[in-house]
N, C-alpha and C. Protein backbone atom coordinates (compact mmCIF):
# COMPACT_ATOMS: atom_id res chain seq x y z
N UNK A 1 0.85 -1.17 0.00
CA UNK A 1 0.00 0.00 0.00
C UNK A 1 0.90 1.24 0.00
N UNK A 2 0.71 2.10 -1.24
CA UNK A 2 1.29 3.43 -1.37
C UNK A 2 0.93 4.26 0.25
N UNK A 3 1.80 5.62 0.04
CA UNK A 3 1.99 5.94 1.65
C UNK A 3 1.34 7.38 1.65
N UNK A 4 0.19 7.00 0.47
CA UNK A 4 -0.91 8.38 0.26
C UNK A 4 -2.64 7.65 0.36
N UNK A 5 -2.15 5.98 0.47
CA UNK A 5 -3.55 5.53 1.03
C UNK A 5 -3.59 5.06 2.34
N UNK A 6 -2.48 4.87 2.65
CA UNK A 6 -2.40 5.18 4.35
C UNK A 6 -2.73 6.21 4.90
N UNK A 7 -2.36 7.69 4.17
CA UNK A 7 -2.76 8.54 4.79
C UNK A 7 -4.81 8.70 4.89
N UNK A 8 -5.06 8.30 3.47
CA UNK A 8 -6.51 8.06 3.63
C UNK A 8 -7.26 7.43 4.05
N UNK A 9 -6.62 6.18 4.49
CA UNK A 9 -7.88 5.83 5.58
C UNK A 9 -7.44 5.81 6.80
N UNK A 10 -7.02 6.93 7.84
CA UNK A 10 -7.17 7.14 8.98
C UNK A 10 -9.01 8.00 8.79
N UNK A 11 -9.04 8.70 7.76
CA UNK A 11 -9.96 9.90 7.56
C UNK A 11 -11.32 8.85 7.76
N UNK A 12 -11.98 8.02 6.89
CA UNK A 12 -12.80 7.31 6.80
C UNK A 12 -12.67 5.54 7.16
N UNK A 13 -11.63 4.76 6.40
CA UNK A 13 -12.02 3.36 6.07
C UNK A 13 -11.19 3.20 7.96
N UNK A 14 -10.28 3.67 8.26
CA UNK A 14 -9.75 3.38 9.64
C UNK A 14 -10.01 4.70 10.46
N UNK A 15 -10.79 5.33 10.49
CA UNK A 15 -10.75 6.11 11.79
C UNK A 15 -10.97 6.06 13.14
N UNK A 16 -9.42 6.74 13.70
CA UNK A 16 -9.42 6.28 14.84
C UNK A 16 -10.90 5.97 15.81
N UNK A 17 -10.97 7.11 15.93
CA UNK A 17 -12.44 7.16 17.06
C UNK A 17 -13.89 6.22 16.27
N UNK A 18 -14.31 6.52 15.07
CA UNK A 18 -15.40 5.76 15.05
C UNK A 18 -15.70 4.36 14.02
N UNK A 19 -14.15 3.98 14.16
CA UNK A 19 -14.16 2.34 13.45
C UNK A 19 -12.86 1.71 14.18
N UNK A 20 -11.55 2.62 14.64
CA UNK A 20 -10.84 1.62 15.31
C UNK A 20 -11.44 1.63 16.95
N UNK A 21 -12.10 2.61 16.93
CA UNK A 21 -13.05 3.35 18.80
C UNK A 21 -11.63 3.45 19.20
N UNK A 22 -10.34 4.21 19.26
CA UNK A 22 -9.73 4.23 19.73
C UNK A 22 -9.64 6.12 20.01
N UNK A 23 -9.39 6.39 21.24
CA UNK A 23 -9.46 7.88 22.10
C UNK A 23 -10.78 8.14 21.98
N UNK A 24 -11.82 7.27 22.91
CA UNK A 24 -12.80 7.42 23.65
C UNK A 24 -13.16 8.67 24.86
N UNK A 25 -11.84 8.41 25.45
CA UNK A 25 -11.92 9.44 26.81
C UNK A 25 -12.15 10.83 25.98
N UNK A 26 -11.22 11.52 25.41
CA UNK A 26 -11.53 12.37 25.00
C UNK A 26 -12.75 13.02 23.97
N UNK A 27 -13.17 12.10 22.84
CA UNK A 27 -13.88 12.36 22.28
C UNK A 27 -15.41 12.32 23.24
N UNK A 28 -15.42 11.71 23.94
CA UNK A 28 -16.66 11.73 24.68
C UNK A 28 -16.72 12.86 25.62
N UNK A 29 -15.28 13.17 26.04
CA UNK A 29 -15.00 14.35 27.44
C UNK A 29 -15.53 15.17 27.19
N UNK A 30 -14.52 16.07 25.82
CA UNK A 30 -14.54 17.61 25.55
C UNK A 30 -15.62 18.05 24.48
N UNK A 31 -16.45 16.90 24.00
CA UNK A 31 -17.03 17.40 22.91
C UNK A 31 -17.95 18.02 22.93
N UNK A 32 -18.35 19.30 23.72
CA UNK A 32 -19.38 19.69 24.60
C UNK A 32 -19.49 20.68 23.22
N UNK A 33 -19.02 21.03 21.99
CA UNK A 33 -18.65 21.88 21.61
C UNK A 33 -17.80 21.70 19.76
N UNK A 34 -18.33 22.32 18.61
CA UNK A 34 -17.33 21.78 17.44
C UNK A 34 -15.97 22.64 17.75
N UNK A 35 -15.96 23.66 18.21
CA UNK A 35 -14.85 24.24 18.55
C UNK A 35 -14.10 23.25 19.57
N UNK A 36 -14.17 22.73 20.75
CA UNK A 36 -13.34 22.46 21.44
C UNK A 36 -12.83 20.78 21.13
N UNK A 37 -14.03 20.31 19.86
CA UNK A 37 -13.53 19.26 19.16
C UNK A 37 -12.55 19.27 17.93
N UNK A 38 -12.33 20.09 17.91
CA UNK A 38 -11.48 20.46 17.06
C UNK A 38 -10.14 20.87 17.28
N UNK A 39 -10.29 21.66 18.79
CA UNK A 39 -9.16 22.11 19.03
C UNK A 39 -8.75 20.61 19.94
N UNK A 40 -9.03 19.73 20.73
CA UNK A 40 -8.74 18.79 20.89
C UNK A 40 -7.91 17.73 19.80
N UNK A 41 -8.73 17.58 18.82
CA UNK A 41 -8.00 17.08 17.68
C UNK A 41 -6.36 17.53 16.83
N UNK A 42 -7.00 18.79 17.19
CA UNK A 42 -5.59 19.25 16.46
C UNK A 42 -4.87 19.31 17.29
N UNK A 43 -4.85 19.25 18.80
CA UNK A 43 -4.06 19.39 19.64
C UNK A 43 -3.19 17.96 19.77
N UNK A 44 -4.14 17.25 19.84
CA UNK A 44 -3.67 15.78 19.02
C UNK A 44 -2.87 14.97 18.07
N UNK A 45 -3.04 16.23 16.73
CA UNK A 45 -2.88 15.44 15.83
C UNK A 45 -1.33 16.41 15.69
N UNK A 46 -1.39 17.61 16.06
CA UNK A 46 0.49 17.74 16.62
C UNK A 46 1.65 16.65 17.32
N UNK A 47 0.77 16.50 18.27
CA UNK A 47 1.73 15.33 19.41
C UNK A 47 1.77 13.64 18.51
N UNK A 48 0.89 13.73 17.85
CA UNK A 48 0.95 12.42 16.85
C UNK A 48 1.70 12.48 15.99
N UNK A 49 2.02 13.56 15.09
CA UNK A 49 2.74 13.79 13.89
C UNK A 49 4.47 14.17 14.87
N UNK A 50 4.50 14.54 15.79
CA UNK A 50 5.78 15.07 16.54
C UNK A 50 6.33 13.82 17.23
N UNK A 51 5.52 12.87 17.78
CA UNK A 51 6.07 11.59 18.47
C UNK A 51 6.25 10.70 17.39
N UNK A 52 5.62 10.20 16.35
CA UNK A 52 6.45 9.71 15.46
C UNK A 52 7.64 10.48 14.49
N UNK A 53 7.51 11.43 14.20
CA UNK A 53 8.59 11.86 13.59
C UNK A 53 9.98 11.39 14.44
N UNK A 54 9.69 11.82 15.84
CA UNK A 54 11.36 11.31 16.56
C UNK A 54 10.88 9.89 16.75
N UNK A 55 10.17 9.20 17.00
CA UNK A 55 9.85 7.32 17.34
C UNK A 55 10.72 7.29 16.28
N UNK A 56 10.49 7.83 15.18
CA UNK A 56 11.00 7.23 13.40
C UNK A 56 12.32 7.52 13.28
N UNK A 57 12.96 8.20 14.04
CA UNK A 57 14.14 8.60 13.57
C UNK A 57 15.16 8.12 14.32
N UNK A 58 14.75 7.90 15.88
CA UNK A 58 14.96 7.43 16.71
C UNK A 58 15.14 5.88 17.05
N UNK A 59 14.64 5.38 16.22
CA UNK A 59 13.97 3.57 16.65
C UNK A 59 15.38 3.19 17.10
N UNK A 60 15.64 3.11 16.29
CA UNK A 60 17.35 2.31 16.57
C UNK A 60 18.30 2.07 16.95
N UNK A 61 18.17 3.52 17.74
CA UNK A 61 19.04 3.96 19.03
C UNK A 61 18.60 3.50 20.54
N UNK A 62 16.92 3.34 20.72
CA UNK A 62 16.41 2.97 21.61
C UNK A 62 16.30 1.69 22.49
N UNK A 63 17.06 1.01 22.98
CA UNK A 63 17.12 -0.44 23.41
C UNK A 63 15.68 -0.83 24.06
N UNK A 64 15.39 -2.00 23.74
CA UNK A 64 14.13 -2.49 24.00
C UNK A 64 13.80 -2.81 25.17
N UNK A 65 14.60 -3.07 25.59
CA UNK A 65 14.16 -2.80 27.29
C UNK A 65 13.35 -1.57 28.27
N UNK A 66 13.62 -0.36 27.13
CA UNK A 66 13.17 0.78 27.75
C UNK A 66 12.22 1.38 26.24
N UNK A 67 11.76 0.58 25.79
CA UNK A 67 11.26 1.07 24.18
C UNK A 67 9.87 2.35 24.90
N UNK A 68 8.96 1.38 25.64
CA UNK A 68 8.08 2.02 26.04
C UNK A 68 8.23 3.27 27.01
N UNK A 69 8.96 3.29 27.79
CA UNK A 69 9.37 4.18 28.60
C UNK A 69 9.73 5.44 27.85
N UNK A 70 10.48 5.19 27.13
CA UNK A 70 11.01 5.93 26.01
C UNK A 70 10.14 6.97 25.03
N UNK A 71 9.33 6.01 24.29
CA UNK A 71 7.95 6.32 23.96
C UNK A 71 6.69 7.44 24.29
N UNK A 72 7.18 6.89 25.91
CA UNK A 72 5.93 7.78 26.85
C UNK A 72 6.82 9.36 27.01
N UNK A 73 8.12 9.29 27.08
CA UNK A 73 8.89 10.73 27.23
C UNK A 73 8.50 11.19 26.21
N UNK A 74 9.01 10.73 25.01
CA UNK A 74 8.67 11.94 23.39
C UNK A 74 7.67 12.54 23.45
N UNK A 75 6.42 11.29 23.98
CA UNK A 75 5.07 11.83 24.09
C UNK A 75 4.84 12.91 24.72
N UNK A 76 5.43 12.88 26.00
CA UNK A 76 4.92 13.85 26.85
C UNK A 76 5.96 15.12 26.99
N UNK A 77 7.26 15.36 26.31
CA UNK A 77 7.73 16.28 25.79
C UNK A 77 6.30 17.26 24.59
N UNK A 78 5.66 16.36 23.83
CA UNK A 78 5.34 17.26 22.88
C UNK A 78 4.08 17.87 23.44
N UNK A 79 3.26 16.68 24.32
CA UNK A 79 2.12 17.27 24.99
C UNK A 79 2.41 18.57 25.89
N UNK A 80 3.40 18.37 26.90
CA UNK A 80 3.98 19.43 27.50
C UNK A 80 3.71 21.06 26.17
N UNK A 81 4.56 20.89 25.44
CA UNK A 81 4.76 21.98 23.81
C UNK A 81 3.05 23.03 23.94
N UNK A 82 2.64 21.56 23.46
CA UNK A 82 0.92 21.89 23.42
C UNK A 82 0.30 22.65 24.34
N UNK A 83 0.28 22.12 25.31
CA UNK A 83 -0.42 22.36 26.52
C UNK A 83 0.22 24.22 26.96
N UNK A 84 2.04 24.44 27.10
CA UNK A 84 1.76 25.64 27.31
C UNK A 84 1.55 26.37 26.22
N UNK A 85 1.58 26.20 25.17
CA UNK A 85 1.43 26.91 23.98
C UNK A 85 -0.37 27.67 24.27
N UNK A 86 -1.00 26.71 24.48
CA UNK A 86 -2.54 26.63 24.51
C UNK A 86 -2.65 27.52 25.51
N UNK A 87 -2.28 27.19 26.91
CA UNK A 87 -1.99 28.29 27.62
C UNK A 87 -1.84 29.68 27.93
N UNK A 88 -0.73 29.94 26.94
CA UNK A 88 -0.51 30.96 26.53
C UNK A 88 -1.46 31.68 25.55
N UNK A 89 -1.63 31.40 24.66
CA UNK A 89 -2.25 32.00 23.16
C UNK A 89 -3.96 31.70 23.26
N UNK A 90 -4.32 30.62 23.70
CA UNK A 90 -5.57 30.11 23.60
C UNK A 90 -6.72 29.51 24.95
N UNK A 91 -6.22 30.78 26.09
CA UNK A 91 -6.77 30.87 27.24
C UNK A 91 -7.99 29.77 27.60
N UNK A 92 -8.79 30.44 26.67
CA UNK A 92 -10.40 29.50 26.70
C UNK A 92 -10.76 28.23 26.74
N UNK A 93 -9.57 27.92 25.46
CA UNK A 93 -9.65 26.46 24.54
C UNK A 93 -9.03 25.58 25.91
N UNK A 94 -7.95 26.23 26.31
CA UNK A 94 -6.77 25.52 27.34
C UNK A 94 -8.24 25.21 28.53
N UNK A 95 -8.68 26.28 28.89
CA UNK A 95 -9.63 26.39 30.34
C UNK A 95 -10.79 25.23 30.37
N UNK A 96 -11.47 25.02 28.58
CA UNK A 96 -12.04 24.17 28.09
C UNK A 96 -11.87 22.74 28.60
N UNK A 97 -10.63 22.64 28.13
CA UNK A 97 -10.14 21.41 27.43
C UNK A 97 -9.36 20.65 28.96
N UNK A 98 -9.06 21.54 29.89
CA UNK A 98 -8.54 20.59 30.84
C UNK A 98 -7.45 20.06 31.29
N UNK A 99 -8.17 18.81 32.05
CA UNK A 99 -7.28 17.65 31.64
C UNK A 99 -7.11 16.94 30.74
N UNK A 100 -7.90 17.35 29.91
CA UNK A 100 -7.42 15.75 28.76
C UNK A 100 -7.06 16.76 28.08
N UNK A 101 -6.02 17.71 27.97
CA UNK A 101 -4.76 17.89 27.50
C UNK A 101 -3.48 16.95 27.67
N UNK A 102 -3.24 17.06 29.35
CA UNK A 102 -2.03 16.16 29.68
C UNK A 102 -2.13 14.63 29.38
N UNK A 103 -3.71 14.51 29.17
CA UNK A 103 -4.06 12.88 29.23
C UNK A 103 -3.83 13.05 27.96
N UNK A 104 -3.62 13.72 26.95
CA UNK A 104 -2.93 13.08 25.64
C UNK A 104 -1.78 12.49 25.68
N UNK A 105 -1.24 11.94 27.05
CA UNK A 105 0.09 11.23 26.76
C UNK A 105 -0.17 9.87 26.74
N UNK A 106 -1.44 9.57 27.48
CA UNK A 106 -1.74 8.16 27.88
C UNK A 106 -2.60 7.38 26.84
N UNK A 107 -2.94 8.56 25.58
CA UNK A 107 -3.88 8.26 24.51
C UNK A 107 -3.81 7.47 23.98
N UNK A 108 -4.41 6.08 23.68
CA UNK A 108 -3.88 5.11 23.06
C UNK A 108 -3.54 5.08 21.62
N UNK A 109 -4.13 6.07 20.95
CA UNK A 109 -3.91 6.43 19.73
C UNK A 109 -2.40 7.04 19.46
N UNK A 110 -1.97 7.76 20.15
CA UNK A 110 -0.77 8.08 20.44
C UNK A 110 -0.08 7.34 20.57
N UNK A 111 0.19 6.33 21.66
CA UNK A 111 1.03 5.22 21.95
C UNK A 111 1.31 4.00 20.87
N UNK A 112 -0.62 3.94 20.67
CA UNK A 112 -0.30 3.03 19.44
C UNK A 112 0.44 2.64 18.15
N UNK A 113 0.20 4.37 17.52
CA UNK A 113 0.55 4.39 16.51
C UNK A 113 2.45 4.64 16.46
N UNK A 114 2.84 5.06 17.59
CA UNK A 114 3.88 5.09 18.15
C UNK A 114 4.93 3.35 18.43
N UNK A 115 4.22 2.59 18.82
CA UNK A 115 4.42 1.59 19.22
C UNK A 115 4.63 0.61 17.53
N UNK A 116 3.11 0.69 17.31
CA UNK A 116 2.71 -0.34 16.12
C UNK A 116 3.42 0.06 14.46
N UNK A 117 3.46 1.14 14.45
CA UNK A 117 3.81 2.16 13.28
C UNK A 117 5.06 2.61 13.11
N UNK A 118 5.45 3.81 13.61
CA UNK A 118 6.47 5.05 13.96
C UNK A 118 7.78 4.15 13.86
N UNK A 119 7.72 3.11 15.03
CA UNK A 119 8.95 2.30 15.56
C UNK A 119 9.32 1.25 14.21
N UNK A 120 8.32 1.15 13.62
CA UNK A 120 8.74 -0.13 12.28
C UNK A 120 9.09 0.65 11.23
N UNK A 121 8.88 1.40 10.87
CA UNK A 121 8.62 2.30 9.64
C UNK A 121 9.37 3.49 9.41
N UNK A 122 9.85 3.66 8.19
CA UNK A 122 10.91 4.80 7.50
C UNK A 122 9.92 6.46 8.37
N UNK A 123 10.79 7.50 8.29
CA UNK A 123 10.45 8.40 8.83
C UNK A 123 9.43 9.00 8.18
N UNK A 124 9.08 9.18 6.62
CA UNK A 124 8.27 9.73 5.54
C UNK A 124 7.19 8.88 5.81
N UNK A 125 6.58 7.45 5.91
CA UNK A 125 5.57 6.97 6.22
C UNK A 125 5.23 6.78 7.32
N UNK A 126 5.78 7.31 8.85
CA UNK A 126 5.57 7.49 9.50
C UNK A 126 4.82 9.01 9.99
N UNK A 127 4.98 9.71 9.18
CA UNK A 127 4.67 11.40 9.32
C UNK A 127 3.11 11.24 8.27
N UNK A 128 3.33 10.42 7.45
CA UNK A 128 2.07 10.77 6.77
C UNK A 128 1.30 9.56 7.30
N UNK A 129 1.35 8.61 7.92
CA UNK A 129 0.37 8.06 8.97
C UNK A 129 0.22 8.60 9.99
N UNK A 130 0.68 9.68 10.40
CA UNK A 130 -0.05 10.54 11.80
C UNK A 130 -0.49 11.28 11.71
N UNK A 131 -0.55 12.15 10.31
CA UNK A 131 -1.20 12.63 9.96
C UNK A 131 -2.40 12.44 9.03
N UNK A 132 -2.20 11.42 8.39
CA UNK A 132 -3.90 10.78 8.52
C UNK A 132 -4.95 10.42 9.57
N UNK A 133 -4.25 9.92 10.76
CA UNK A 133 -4.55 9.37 11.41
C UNK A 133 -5.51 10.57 12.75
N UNK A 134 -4.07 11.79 12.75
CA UNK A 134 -4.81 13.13 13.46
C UNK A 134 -5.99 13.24 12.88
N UNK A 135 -5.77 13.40 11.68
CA UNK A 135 -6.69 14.43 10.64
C UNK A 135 -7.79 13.81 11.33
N UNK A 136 -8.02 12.57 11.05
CA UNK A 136 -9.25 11.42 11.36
C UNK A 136 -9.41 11.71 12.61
N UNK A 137 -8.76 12.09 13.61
CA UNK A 137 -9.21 11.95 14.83
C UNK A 137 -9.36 13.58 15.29
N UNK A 138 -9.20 14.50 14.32
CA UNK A 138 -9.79 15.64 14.16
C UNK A 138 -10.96 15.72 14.02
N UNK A 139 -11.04 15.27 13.14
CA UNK A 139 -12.62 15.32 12.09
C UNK A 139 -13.12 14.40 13.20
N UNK A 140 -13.18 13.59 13.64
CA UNK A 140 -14.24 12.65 14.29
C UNK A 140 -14.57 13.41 15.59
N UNK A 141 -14.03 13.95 16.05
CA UNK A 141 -14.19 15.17 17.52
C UNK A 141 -14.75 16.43 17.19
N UNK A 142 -14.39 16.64 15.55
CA UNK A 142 -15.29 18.11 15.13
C UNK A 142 -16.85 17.71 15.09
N UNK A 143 -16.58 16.85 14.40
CA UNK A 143 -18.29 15.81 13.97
C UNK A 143 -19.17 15.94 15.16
N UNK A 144 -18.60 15.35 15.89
CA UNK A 144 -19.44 15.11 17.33
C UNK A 144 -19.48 15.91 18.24
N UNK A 145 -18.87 17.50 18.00
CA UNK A 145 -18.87 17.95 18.73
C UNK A 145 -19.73 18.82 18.15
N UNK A 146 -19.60 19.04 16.99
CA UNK A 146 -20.44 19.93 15.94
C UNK A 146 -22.01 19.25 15.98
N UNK A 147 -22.30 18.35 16.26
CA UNK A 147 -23.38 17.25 16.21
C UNK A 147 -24.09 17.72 17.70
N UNK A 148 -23.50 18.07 18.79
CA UNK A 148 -24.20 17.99 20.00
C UNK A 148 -24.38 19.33 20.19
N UNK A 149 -23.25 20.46 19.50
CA UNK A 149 -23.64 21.76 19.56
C UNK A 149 -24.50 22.22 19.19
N UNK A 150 -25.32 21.67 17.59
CA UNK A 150 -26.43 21.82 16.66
C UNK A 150 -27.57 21.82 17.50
N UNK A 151 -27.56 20.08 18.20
CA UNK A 151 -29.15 19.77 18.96
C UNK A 151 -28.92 20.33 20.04
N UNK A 152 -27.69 20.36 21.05
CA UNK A 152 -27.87 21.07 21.85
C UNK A 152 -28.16 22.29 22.71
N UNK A 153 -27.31 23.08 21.51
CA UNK A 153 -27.46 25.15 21.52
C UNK A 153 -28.02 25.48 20.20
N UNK A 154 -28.16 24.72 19.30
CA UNK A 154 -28.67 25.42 17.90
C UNK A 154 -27.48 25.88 17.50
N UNK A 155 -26.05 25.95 17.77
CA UNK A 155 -25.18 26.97 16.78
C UNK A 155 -24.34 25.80 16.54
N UNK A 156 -22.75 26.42 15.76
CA UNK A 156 -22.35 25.76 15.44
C UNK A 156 -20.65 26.92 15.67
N UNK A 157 -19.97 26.25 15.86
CA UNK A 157 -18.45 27.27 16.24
C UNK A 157 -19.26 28.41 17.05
N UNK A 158 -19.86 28.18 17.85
CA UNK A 158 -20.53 29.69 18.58
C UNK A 158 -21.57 30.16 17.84
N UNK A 159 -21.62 30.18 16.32
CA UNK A 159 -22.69 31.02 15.80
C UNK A 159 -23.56 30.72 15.37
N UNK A 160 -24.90 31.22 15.93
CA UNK A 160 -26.40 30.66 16.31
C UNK A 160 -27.00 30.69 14.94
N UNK A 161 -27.53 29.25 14.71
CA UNK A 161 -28.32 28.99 13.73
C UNK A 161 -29.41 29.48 13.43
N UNK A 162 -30.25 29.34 14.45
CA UNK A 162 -31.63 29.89 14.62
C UNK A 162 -31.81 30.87 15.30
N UNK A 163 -32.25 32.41 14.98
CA UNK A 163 -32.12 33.96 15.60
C UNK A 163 -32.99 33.04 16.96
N UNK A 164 -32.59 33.68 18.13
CA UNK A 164 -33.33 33.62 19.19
C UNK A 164 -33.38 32.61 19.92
N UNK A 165 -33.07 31.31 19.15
CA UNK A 165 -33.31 30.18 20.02
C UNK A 165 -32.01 29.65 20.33
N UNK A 166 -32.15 29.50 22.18
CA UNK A 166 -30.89 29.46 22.56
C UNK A 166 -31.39 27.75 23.28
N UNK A 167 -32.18 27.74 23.63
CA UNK A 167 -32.50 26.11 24.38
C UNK A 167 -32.70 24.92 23.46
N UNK A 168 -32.02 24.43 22.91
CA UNK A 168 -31.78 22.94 22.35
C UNK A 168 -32.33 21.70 23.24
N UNK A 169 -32.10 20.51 22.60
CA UNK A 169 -32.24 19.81 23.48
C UNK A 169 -31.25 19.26 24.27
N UNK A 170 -31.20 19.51 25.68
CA UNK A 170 -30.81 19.31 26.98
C UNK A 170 -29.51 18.06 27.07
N UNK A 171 -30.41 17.47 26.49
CA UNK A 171 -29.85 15.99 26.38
C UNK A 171 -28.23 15.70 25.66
N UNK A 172 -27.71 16.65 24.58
CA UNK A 172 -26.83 16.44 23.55
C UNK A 172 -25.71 17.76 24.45
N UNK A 173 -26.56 18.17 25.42
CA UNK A 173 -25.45 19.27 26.14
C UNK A 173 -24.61 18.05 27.65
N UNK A 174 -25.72 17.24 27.85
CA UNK A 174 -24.78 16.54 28.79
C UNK A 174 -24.02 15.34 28.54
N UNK A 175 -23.56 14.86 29.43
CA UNK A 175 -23.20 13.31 28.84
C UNK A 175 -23.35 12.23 28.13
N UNK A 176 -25.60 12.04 28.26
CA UNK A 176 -25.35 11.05 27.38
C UNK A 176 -25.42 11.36 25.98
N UNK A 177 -25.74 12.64 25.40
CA UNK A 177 -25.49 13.18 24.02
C UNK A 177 -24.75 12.90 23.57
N UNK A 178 -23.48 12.65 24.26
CA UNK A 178 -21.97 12.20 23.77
C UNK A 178 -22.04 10.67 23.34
N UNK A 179 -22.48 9.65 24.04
CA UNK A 179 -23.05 8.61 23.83
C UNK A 179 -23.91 8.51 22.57
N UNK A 180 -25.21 8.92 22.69
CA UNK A 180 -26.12 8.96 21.86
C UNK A 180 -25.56 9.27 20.46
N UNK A 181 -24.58 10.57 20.47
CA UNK A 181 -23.90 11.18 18.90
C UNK A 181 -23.00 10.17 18.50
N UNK A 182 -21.95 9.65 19.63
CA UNK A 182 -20.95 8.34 19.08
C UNK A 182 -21.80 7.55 18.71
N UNK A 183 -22.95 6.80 19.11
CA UNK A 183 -23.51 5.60 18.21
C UNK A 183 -24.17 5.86 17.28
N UNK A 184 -24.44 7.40 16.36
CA UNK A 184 -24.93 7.33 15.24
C UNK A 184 -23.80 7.16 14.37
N UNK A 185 -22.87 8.13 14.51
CA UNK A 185 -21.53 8.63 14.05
C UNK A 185 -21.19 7.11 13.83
N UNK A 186 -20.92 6.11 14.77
CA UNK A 186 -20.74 4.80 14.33
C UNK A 186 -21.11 4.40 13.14
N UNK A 187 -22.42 4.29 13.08
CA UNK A 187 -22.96 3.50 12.35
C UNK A 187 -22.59 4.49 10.74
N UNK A 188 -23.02 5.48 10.90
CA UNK A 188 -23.01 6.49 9.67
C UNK A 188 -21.43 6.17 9.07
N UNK A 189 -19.81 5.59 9.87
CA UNK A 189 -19.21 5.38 9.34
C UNK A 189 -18.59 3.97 8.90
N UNK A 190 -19.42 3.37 9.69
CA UNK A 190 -18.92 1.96 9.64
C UNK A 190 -20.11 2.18 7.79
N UNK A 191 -21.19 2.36 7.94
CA UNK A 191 -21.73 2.52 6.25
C UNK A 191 -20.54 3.15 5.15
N UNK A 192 -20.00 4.28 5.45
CA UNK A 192 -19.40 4.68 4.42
C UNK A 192 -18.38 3.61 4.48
N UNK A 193 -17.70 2.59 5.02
CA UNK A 193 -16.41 2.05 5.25
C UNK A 193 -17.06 0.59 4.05
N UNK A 194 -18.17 0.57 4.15
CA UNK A 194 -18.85 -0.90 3.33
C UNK A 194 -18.67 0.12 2.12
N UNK A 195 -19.15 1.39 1.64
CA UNK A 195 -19.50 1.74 0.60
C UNK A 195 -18.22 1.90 -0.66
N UNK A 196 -17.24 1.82 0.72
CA UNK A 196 -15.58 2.03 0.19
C UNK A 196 -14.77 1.15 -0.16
N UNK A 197 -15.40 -0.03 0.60
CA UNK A 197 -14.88 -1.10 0.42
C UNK A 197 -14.69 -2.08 -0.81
């Protein structure tokens, strides 16, 4: 497989969150919001594209005894990056978003692709599988976050769909909305993944 259809199916035929279900915690946490699903994602899909680039460049120097250990530092060097960057520049998003900023180190999507990928693989197909793979786990946190903002506030990035109406339904603002939006989102992609197939 060329290393431009890897990059395409993190987006649809493998995406992380709603066909491999992998970074649950977060997509369910922060998605109160398409903005803060988004900025989650991309916050993501930095520390993904930054931990394999050094996993990839790195592999070989790393003795296996400490592979994982190892692993979890790069990670959390780049999350660290993120986190004060966000801090700094993006007050709200940072105030938003939490903890599952720092918990992007423990992300299994992170680790995984770090572990399963990054560590086997030339540095060039390692950068464009994390970045398919972000992208996908961008888009799947915008989706659902954009999905609960609609039924829940009527807007969408903040800006109100319908003049006046600010009460949505209730339901897509709390927890189990998050639930309820992941099992359509499921199904809606596990369909396109048959249609691709």
């Amino acid at each position: 497989m060329n290393q431009w259809q890897n990059f395409s199916k993190g987006l649809i035929k493998d995406n992380p969150v709603y066909i491999l279900l992998l970074g649950l915690c977060p997509a369910l946490g922060v998605t109160t919001s398409a903005f803060n699903g988004l900025g989650m994602g991309l916050a993501t899909t930095f520390v993904l594209l930054g931990s394999n680039f050094v996993v990839s460049i790195i592999k070989n120097f790393i003795p296996a005894k400490v592979r994982i250990p190892s692993f979890i530092v790069i990670i959390a060097s780049f999350v660290t990056i993120v986190e004060l960057t966000m801090e700094a520049y993006m007050p709200d998003l940072f105030e938003s978003l939490g903890l599952f900023i720092p918990l992007i180190v423990v992300n299994c999507l992170v680790m995984g692709r770090a572990e399963a990928f990054a560590s086997k693989k030339d540095t060039l197909s390692a950068v464009i599988d994390a970045l398919g793979m972000g992208l996908g786990f961008a888009l799947a946190l915008t989706m659902l976050g954009g999905l609960r903002e609609i039924l829940g506030a009527y807007s969408i990035f903040g800006i109100q769909l319908i003049p006046g109406a600010t009460d949505g339904m209730l339901v897509f603002v709390l927890a189990p909305g998050a639930f309820i939006g992941m099992g359509y989102l499921i199904i809606l992609f596990n369909y396109l993944k048959k249609k691709t197939a």
